[in-house]
Protein backbone atom coordinates (compact mmCIF):
# COMPACT_ATOMS: atom_id res chain seq x y z
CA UNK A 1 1.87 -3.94 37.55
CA UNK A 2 -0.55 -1.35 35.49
CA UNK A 3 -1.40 -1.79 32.24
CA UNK A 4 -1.57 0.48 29.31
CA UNK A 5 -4.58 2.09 28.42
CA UNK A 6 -6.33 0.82 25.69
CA UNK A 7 -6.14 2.60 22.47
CA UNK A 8 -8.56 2.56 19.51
CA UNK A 9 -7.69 0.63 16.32
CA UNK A 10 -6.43 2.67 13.74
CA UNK A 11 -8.93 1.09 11.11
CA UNK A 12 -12.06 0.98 12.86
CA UNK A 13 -11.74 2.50 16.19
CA UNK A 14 -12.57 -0.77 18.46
CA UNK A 15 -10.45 -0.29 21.65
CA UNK A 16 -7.41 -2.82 21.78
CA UNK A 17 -5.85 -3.43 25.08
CA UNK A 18 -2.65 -5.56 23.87
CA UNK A 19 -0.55 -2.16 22.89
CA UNK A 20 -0.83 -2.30 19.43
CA UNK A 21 -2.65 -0.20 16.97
CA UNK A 22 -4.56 -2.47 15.41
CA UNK A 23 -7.85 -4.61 16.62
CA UNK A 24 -7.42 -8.68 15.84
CA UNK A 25 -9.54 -8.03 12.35
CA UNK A 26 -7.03 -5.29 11.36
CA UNK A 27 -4.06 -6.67 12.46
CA UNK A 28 -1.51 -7.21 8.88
CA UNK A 29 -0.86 -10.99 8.18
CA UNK A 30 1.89 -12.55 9.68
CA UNK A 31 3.71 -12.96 6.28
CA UNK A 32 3.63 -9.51 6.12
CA UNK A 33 5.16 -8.34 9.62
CA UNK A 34 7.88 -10.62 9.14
CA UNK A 35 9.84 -9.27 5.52
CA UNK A 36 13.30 -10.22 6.59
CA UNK A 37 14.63 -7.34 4.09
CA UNK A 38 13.89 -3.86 3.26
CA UNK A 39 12.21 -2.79 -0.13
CA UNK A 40 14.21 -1.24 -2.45
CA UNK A 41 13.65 2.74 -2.86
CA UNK A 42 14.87 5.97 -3.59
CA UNK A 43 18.20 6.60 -6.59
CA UNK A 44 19.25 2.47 -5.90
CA UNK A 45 15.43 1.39 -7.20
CA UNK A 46 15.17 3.80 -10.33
CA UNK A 47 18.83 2.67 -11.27
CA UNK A 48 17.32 -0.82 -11.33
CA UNK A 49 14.64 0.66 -13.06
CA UNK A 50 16.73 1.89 -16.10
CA UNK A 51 18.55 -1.47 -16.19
CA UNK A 52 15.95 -3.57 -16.70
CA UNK A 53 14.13 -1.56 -19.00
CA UNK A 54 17.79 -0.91 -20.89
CA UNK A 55 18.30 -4.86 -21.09
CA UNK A 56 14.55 -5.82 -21.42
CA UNK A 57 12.60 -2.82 -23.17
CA UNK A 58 9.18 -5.16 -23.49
CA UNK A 59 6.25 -6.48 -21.45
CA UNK A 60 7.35 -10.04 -21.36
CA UNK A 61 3.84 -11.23 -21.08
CA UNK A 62 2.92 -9.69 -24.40
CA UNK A 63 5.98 -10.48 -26.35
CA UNK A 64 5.02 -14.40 -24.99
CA UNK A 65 1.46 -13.71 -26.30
CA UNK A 66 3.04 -12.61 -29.50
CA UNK A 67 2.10 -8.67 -28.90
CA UNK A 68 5.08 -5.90 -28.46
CA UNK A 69 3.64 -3.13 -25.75
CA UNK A 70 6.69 -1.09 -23.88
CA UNK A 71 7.00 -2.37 -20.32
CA UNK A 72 6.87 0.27 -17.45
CA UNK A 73 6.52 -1.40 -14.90
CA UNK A 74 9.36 -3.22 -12.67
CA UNK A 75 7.14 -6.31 -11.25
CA UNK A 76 7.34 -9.01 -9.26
CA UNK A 77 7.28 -12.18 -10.59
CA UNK A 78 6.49 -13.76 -6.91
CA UNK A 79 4.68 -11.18 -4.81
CA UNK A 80 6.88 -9.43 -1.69
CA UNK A 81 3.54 -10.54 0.42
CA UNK A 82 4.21 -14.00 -0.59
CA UNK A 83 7.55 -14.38 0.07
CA UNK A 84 9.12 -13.39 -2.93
CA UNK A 85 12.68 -11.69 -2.93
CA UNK A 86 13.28 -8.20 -4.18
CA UNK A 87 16.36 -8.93 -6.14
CA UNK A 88 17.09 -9.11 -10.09
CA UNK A 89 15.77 -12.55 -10.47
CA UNK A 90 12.51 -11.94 -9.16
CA UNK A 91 11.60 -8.91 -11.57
CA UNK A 92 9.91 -9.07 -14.79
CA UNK A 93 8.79 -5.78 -17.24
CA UNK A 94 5.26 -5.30 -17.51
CA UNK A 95 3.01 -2.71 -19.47
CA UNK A 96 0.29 -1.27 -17.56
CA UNK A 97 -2.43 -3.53 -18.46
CA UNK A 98 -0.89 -6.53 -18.25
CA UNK A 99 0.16 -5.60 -14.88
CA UNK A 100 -3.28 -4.70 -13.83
CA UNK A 101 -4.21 -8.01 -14.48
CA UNK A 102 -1.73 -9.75 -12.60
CA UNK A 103 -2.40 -7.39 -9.38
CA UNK A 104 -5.77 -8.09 -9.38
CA UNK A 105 -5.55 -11.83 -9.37
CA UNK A 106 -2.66 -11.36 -6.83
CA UNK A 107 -5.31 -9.13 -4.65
CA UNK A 108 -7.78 -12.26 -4.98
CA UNK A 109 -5.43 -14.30 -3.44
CA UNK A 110 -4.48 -12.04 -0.78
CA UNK A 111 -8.41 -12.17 0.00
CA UNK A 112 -8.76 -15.62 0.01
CA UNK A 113 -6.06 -15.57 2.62
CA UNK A 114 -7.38 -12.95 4.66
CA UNK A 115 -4.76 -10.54 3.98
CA UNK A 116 -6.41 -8.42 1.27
CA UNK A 117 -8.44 -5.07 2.21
C-alpha cells in the first residue's frame, strides 16, 4: 500500500511522514485537540458580552482588592486549555490589566506543560 508523501511542518518546515501538518515538537497538546465543545462567537458571544457587563459592570479582582476599574474583558475563570467550560459560570469581568496578569501566569503554566509557544 503507498504512503503519502511527506509534507513539511507548518512551524518549522521538518518533513513529517504521519499525514499531519505538524512535526512531534509542533504538534498542539492533547488537551487542546480534544475541546469536546465549540467556543462561543459571533452575535451569541457579544450578547453574553452585554449581559455580564449589564449584571457585573466591574473587574471583580479589583473590587476584591478594594479598587473600582470597569471590566472589559469576558474571562475565564478556568482556562478553555485547561479544561474549563465556556458557559456563564466559568466567566468573570476583568479590566485590561488585571487580565494581563492573569494571562501571563496562565501562559507560564502552559510552558511548564509544554503547551505554551
Amino acid at each position: 500500500m503507498p504512503t503519502a508523501a511527506p509534507k513539511p511542518c507548518t512551524q518549522c518546515g521538518v518533513l513529517v511522514r504521519d499525514g499531519s501538518a505538524r512535526c512531534a515538537l509542533h504538534k498542539p497538546a492533547p488537551w487542546v485537540q480534544t475541546a469536546p465543545y465549540k467556543r462561543e462567537s459571533g452575535r451569541r458571544l457579544q450578547r453574553k458580552r452585554v449581559e455580564l457587563f449589564t449584571r457585573e459592570p466591574l473587574c471583580r479582582v479589583c473590587v476584591a482588592a478594594g479598587r473600582v476599574s470597569e471590566a472589559t474583558i469576558r474571562d475565564h475563570i478556568v482556562p478553555l486549555a485547561e479544561g474549563g467550560a465556556d458557559d456563564d459560570g466559568n466567566v468573570q469581568p476583568l479590566c485590561r490589566p488585571c487580565s494581563d496578569v492573569k494571562t501571563a501566569a496562565e501562559r507560564a503554566r502552559g510552558v511548564r506543560r509544554g503547551g505554551g509557544r
